[in-house]
Protein backbone atom coordinates (compact mmCIF):
# COMPACT_ATOMS: atom_id res chain seq x y z
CA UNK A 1 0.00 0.00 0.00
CA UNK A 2 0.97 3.45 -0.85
CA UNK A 3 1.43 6.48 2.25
CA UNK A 4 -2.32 7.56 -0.28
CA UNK A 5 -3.97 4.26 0.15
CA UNK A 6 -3.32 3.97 3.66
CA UNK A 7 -4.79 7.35 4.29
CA UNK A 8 -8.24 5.46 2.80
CA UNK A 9 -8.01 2.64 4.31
CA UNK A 10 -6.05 1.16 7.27
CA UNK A 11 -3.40 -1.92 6.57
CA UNK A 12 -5.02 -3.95 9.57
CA UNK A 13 -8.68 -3.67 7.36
CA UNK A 14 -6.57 -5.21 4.56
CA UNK A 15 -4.82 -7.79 6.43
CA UNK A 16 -7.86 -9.04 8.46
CA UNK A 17 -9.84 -9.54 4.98
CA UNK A 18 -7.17 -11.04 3.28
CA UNK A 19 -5.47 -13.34 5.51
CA UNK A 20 -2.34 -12.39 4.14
CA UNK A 21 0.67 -9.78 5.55
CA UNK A 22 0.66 -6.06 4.00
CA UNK A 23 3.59 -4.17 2.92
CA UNK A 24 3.88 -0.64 3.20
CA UNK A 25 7.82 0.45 3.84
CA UNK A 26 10.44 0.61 1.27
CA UNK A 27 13.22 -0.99 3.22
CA UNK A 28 11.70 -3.28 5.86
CA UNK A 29 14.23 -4.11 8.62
CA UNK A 30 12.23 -6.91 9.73
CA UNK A 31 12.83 -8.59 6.12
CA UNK A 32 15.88 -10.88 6.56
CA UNK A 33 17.82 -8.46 3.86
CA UNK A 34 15.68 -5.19 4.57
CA UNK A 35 14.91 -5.53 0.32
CA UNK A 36 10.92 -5.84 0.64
CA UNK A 37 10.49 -4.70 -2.96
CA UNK A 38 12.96 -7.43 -4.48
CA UNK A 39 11.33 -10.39 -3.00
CA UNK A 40 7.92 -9.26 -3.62
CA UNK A 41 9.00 -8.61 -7.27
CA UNK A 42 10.67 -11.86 -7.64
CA UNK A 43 8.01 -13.86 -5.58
CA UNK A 44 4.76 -12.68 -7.53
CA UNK A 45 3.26 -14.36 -10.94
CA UNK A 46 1.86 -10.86 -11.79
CA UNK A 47 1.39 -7.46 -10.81
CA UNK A 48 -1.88 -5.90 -10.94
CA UNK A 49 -1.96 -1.96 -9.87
CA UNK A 50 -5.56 -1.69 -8.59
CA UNK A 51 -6.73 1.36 -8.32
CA UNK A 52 -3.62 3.22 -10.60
CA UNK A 53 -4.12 6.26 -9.71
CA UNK A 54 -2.70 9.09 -12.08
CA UNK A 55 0.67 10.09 -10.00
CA UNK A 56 1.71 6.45 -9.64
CA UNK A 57 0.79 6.29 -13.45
CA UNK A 58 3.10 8.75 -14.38
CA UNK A 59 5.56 7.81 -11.49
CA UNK A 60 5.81 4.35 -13.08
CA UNK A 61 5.73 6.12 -17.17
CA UNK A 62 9.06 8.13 -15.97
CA UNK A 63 10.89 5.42 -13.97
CA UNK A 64 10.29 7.73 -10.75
CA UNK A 65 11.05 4.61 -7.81
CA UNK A 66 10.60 6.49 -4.08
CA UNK A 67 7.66 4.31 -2.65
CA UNK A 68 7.38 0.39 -1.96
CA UNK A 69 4.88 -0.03 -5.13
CA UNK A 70 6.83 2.03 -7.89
CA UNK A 71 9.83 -0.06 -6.68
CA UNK A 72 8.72 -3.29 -6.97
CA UNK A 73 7.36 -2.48 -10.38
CA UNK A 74 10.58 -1.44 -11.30
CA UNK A 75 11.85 -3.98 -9.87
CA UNK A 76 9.57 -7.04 -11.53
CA UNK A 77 10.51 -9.05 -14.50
CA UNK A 78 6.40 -10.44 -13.87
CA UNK A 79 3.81 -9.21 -16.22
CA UNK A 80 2.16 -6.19 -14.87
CA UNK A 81 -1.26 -5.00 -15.05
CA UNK A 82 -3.11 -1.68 -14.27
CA UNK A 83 -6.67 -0.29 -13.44
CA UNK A 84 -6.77 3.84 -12.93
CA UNK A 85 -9.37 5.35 -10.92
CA UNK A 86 -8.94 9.18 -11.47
CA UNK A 87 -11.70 11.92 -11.76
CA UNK A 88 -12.92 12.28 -15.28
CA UNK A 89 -10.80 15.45 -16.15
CA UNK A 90 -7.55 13.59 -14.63
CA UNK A 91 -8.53 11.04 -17.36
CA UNK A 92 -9.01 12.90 -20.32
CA UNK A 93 -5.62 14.97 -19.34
CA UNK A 94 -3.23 14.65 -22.45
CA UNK A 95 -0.33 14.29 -20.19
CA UNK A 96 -2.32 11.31 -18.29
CA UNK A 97 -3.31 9.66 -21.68
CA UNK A 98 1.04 10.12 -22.75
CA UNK A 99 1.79 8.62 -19.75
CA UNK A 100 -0.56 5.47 -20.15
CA UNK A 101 0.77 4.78 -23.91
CA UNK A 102 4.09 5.27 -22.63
CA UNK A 103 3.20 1.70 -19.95
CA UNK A 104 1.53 0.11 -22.35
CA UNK A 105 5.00 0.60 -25.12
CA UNK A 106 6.70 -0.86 -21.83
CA UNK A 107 4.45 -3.86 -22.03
CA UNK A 108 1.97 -3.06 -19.04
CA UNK A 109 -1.32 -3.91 -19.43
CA UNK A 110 -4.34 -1.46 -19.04
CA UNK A 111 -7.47 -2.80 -17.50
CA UNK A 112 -9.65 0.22 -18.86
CA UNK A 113 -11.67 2.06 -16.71
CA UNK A 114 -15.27 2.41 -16.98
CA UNK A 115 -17.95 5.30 -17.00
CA UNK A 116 -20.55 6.42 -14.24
CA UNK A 117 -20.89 7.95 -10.63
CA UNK A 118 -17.59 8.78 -9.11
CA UNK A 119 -16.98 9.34 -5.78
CA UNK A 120 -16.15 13.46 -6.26
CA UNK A 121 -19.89 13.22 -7.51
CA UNK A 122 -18.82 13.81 -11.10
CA UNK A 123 -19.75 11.37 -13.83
CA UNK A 124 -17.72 10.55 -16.69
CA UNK A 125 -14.80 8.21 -17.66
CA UNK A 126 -12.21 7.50 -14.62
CA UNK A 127 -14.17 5.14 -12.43
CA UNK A 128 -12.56 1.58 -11.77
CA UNK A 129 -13.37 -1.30 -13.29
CA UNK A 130 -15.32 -3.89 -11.33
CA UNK A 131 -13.52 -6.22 -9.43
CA UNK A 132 -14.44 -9.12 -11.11
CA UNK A 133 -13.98 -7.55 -13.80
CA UNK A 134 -10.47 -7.23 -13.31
CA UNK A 135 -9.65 -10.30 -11.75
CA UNK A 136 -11.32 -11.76 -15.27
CA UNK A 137 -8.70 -10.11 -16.99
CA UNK A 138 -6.23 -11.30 -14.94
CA UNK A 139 -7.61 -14.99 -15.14
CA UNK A 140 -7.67 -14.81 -19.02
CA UNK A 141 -5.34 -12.33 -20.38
CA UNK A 142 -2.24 -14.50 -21.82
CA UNK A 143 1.44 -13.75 -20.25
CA UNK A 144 2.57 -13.43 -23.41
CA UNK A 145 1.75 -11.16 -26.43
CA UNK A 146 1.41 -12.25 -29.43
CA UNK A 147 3.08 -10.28 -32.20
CA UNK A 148 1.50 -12.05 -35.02
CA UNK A 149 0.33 -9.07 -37.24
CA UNK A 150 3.68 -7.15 -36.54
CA UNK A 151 3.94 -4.68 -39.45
CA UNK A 152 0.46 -5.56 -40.80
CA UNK A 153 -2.12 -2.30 -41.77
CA UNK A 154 -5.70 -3.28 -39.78
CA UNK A 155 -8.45 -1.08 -40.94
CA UNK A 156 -12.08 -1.35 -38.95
CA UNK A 157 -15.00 -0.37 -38.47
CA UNK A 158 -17.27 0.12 -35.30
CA UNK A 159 -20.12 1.42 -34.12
CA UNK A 160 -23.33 2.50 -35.81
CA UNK A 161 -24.32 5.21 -38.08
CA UNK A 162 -26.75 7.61 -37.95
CA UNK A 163 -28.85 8.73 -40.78
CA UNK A 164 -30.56 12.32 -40.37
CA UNK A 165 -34.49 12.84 -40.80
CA UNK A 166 -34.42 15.98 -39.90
CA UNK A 167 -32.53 18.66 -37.74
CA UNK A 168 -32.99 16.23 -34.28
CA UNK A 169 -34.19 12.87 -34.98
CA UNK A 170 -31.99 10.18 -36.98
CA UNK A 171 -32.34 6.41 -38.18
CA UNK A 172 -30.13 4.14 -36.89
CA UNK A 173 -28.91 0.24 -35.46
CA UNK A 174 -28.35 -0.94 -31.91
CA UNK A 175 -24.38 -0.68 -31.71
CA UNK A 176 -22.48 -0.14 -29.08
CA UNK A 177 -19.51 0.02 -30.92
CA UNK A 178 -18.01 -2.37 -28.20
CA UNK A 179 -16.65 -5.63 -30.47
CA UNK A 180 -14.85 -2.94 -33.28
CA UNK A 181 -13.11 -1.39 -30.40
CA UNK A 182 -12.13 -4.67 -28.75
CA UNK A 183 -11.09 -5.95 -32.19
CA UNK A 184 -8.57 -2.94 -32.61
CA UNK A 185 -7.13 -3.02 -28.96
CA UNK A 186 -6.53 -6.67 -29.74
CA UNK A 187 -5.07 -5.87 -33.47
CA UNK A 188 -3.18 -3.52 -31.35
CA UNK A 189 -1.81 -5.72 -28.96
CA UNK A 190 -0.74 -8.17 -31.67
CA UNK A 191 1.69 -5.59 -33.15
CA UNK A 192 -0.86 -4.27 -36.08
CA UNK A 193 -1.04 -0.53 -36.91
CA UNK A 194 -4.99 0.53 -37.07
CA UNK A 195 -7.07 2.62 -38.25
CA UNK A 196 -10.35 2.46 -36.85
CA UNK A 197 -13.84 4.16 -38.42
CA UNK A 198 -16.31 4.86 -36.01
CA UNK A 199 -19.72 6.02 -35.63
CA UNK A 200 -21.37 7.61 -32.74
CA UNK A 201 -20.45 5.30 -29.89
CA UNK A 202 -19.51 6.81 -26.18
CA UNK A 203 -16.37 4.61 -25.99
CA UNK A 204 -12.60 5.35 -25.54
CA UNK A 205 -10.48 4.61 -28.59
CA UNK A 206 -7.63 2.12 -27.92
CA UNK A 207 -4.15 4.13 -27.17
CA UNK A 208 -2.68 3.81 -30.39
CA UNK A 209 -4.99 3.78 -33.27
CA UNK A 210 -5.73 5.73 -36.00
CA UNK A 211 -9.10 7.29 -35.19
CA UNK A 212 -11.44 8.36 -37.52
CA UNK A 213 -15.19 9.45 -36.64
CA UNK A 214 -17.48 9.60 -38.83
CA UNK A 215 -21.32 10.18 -38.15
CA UNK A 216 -23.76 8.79 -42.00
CA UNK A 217 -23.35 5.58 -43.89
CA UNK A 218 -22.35 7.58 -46.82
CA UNK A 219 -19.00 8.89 -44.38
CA UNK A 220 -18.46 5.71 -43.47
CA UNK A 221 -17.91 4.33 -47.12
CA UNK A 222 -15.87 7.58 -47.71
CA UNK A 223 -13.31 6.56 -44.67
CA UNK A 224 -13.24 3.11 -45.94
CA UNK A 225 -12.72 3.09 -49.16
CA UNK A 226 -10.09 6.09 -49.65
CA UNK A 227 -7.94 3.41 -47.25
CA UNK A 228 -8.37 0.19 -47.82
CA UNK A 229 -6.26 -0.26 -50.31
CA UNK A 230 -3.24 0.81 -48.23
CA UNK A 231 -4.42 -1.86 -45.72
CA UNK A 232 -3.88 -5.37 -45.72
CA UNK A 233 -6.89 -6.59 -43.38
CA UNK A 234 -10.07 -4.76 -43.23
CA UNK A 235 -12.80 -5.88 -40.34
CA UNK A 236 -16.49 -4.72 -40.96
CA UNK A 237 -17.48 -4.73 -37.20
CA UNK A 238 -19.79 -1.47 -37.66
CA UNK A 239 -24.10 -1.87 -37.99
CA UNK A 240 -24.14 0.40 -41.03
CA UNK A 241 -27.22 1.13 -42.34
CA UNK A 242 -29.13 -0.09 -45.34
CA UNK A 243 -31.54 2.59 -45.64
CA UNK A 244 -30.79 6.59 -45.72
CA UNK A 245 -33.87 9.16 -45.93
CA UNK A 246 -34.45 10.32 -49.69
CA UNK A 247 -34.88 13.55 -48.48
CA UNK A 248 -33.82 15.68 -45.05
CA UNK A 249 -35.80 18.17 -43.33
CA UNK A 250 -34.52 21.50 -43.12
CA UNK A 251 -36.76 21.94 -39.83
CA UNK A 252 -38.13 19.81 -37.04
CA UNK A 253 -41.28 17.23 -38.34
CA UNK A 254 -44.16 18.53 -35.98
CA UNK A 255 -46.15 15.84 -34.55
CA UNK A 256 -49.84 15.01 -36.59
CA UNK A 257 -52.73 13.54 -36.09
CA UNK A 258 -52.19 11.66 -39.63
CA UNK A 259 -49.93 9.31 -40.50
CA UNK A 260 -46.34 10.20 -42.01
CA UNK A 261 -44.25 8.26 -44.34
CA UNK A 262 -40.40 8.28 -45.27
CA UNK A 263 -38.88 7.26 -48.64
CA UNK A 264 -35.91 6.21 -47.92
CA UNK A 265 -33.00 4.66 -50.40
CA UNK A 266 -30.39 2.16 -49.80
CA UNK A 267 -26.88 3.33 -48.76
CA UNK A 268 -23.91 2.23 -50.39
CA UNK A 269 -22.15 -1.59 -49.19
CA UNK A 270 -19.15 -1.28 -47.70
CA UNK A 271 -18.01 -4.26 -48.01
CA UNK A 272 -18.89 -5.73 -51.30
CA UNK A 273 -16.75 -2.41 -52.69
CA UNK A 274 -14.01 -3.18 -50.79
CA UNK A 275 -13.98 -7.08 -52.12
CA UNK A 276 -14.46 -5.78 -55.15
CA UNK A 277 -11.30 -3.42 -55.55
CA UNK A 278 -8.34 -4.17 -57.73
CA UNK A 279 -6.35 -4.23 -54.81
CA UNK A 280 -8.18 -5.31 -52.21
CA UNK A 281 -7.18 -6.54 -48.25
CA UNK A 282 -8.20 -9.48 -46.65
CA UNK A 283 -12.31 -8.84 -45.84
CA UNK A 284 -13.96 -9.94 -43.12
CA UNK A 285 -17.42 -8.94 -42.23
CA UNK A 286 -19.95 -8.96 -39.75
CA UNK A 287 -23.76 -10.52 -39.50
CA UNK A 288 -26.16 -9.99 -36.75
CA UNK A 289 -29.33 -12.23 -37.19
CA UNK A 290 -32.05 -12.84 -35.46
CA UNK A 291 -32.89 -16.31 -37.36
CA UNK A 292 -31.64 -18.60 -39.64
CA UNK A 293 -28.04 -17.56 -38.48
CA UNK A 294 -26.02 -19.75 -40.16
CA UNK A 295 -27.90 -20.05 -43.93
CA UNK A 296 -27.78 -15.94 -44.01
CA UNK A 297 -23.98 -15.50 -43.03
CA UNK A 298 -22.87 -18.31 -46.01
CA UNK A 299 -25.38 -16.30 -48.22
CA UNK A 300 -23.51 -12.84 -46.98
CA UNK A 301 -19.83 -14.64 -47.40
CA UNK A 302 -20.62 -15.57 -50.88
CA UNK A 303 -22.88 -12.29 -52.36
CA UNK A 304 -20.47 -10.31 -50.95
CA UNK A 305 -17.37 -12.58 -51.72
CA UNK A 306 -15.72 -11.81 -48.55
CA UNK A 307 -12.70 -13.84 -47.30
CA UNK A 308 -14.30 -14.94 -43.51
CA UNK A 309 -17.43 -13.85 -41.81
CA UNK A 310 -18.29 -13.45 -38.01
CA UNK A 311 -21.97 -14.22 -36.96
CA UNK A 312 -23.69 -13.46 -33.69
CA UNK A 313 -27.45 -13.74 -32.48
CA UNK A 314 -29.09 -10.72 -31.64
CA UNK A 315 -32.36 -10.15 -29.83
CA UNK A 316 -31.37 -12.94 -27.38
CA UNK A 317 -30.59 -12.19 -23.73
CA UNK A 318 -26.64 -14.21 -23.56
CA UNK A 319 -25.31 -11.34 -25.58
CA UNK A 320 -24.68 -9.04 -28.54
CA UNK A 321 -25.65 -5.64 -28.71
CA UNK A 322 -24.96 -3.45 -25.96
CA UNK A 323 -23.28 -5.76 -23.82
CA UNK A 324 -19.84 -7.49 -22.79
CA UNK A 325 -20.31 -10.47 -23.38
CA UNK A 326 -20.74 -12.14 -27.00
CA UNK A 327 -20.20 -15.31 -28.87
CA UNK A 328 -19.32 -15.73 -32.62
CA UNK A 329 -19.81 -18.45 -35.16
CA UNK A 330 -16.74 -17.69 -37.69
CA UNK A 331 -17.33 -18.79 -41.34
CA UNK A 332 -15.35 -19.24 -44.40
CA UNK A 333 -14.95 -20.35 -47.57
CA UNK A 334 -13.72 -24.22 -46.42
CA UNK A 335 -14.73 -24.25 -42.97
CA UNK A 336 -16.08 -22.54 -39.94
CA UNK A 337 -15.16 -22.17 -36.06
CA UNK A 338 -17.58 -21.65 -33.11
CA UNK A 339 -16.30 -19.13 -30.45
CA UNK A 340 -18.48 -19.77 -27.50
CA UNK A 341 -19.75 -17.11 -25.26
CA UNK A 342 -17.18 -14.60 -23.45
CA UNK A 343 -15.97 -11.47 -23.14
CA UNK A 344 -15.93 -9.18 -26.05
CA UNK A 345 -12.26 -8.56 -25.55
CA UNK A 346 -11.36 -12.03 -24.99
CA UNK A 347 -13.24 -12.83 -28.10
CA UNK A 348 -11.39 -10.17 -30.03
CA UNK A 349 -8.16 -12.06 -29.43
CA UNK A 350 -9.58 -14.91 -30.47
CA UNK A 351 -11.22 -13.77 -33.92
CA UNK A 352 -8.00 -12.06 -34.52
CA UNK A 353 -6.23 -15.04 -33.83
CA UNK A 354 -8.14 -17.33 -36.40
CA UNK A 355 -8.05 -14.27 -39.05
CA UNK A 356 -4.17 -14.24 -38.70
CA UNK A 357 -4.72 -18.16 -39.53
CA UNK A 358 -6.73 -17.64 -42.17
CA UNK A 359 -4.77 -15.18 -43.57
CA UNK A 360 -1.68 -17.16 -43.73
């Protein structure tokens, strides 16, 4: 524990609740060679910083070692991992986001945190993961990173799009945005460089990527196609949409006692244009169905003539939109692959995994 986290909570409360001894001092003369921090770093199987707060963050970015938890760090040849707990501004700091890249280039680990009530009374970005959600991570995450995609170009896209009716109101599809996002932190991890299109989603982008927002479906196929051709993978994660209004409104549609009608015309696909280009990358898409899963993702991976395709079930209560948790069933042209129910970022890793083999 830090001199800060004993000033919230007393080493005795930790002790009693954990069973186990708490260290607090530097250099402990009641070790047998007063080197606390070198036996704890050589003694643990990982490291997990829990809450980070942002001065140990950017103690540990700059190397700065004058407490018993910056040392050990230092200290450790373990994997280590880190949750921050700041206030939202803290968060969104540039300096704060530097320093957090700057771990992660070391080979830390961020457990991200996650949005809502904090205890200033703010809301916003900053608060700490759940527990269990962190001790997931730890259960799952592998010790070792693979570099398979070192020096590869990942393009994706995430999120939904949003297509205007008039000056307030939009159509659009239930997309958190969540899977594209875990796709490119795990792209990211594997040593790709991405670029990642998004629509409207209230996530934080992966330290790292290329970020590109984009708000219509007729953006969206802008971003894409001026760069997939410089790409060598590109991952259709987003819930474009297939219909756009004909027409606008300049001004607010006033409620009637009538009924009211849209025309509305199809948008432009994505991903048929990018299979189709002279030069094209390695195309995977995406298909959310709410029946006949398997018979409309073949029928998708052939129209389309993509290289793989990643179906999910949506309308169903063990996953998909809007939540963590999601499982895929991975087609392509010879075969297909079931990835069962977990984590989206867990299941990231593992689609990226099977597209590397793919790939090959």
């Amino acid at each position: 524990m830090t001199t800060s986290a004993i000033q919230f909570i007393s080493p005795l409360t930790f002790q009693a609740l954990s069973g186990n001894p708490v260290q607090t001092q530097l250099l402990d003369t009641e070790q047998e060679n007063a080197m606390g921090h070198i036996n704890l770093a050589r003694w643990a199987d990982k490291i997990i910083i829990a809450p980070a707060t942002a001065n140990i963050i950017a103690k540990l970015a700059h190397g700065i070692a004058d407490d018993l938890v910056s040392t050990l760090c230092l200290a450790a040849e373990c994997p280590i991992y880190f949750a921050p707990a700041m206030n939202q501004a803290m968060w969104h700091k540039t300096i704060t986001q530097t320093n957090i890249k700057s771990l992660q280039q070391q080979g830390m680990q961020l457990i991200s945190p996650e949005q809502g009530l904090q205890a200033c009374g703010e809301i916003g970005w900053g608060r700490l993961s759940e527990p269990a959600t962190i001790c997931d991570y730890l259960i799952n995450h592998q010790l070792t990173i693979d570099k398979s995609l070192s020096g590869l170009k990942l393009l994706i896209t995430a999120g939904p799009t949003r297509e205007p009716l008039d000056p307030v109101r939009y159509l659009s599809n239930r997309s958190s945005g969540k899977m594209g996002y875990a796709l490119a932190e795990a792209a990211l991890e594997a040593g790709a460089i991405v670029s990642l299109v998004t629509g409207p989603v209230n996530l934080i982008a992966p330290i790292g990527v290329n970020l590109i927002t984009v708000e219509t479906a007729a953006e969206m196929f802008d971003a894409v196609i001026s760069r997939a051709t410089s790409h060598d993978i590109y991952i259709g994660a987003a819930a474009v949409a297939d219909y756009t209004p004909i027409k606008k409104q300049t001004r607010k549609i006033k409620k009637q006692d009538q009924e009211n009608s849209v025309s509305l015309q199809r948008t432009k696909d994505i991903l048929a244009t990018v299979a189709l280009l002279p030069k094209r990358p390695f195309v995977v898409g995406f298909a959310a169905e709410t029946h006949d899963l398997e018979t409309y993702a073949l029928a998708k991976l052939n129209q389309k003539k993509l290289d793989m395709i990643a179906a999910n079930w949506v309308g169903h209560e063990q996953g998909g939109f809007e939540n963590d948790n999601n499982a895929l069933q991975v087609f392509w042209h010879t075969g297909q692959k079931k990835l069962p129910m977990t984590d989206k970022k867990q299941l990231a890793k593992q689609l990226i995994a099977l597209i590397v083999e793919r790939k090959k």
